[in-house]
Protein backbone atom coordinates (compact mmCIF):
# COMPACT_ATOMS: atom_id res chain seq x y z
CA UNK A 1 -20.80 75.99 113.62
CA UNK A 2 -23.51 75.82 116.03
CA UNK A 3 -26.42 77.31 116.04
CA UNK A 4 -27.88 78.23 119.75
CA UNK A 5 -30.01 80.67 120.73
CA UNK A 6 -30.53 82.62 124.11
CA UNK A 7 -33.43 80.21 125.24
CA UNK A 8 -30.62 77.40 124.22
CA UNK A 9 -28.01 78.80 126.29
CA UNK A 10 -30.71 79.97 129.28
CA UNK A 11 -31.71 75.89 129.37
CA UNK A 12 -28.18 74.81 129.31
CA UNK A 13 -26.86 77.36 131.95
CA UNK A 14 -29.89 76.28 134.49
CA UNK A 15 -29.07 72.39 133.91
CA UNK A 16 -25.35 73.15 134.66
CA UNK A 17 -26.23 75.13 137.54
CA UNK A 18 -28.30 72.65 139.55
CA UNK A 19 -26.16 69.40 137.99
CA UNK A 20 -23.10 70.75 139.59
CA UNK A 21 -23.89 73.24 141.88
CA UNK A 22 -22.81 77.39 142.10
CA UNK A 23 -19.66 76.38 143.42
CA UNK A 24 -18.41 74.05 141.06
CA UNK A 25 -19.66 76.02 138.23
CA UNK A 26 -16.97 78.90 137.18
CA UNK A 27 -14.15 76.00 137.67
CA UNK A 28 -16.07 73.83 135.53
CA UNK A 29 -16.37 76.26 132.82
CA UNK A 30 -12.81 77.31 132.71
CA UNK A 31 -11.70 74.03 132.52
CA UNK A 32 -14.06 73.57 129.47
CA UNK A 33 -13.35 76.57 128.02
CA UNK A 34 -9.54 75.79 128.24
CA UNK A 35 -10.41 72.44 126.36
CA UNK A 36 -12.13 74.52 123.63
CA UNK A 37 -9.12 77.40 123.11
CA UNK A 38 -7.16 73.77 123.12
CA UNK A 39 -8.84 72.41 120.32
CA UNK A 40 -9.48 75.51 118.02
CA UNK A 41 -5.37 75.94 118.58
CA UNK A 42 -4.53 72.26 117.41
CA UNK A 43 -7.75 72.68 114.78
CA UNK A 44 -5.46 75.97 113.27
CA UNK A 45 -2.38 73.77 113.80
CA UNK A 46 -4.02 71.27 111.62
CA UNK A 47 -5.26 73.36 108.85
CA UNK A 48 -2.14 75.26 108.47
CA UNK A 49 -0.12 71.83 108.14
CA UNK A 50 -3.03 70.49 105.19
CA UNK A 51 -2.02 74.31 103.51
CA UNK A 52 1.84 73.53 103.63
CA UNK A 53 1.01 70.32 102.21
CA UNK A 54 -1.01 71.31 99.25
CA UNK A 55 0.87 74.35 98.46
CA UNK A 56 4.02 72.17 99.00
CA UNK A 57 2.63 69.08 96.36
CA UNK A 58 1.21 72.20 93.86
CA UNK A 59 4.87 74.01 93.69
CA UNK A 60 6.12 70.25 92.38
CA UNK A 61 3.31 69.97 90.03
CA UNK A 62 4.46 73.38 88.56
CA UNK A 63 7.98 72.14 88.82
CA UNK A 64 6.93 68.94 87.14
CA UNK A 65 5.40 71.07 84.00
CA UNK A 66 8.04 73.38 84.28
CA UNK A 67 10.74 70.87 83.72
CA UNK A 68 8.61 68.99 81.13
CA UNK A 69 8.20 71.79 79.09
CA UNK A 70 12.19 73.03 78.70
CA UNK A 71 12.94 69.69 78.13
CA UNK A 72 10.52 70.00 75.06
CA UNK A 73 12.55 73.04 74.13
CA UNK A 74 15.81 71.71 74.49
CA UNK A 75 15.08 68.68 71.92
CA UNK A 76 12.99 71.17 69.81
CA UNK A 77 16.22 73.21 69.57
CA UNK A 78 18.77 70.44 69.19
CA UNK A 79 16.73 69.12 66.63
């Protein structure tokens, strides 16, 4: 997703550290990183509801053609 590197990560660590100080710092990260497991939980939530969805709207279109087609046969074999 993205795409940092160690000098990335170095820079971003040093600007955190003197922004909000060494004793802020692992309470600020855990409450970011609890966002983050947050959001990828909801983001799995999400996807898994779009999947019931489509798989949900494809089982009527194959009940759709399903029905369609022994109708077919029934008036084929009345006929």
């Amino acid at each position: 997703m993205f795409d940092f590197g160690y000098s990335e990560l170095l820079i971003v660590g040093v600007v955190l550290l003197v922004a909000v100080g060494p004793k802020e710092l692992p309470g600020l990260l855990r409450v970011i990183f609890d966002f983050i497991s947050k959001i990828k939980i909801y983001a799995a939530e999400l996807r898994t509801g779009v999947q019931s969805i489509a798989n949900d709207l494809e089982i009527e279109k194959i009940s759709k053609n399903n029905n369609k087609s022994t109708n077919k046969n029934k008036t084929n074999e009345d006929d």
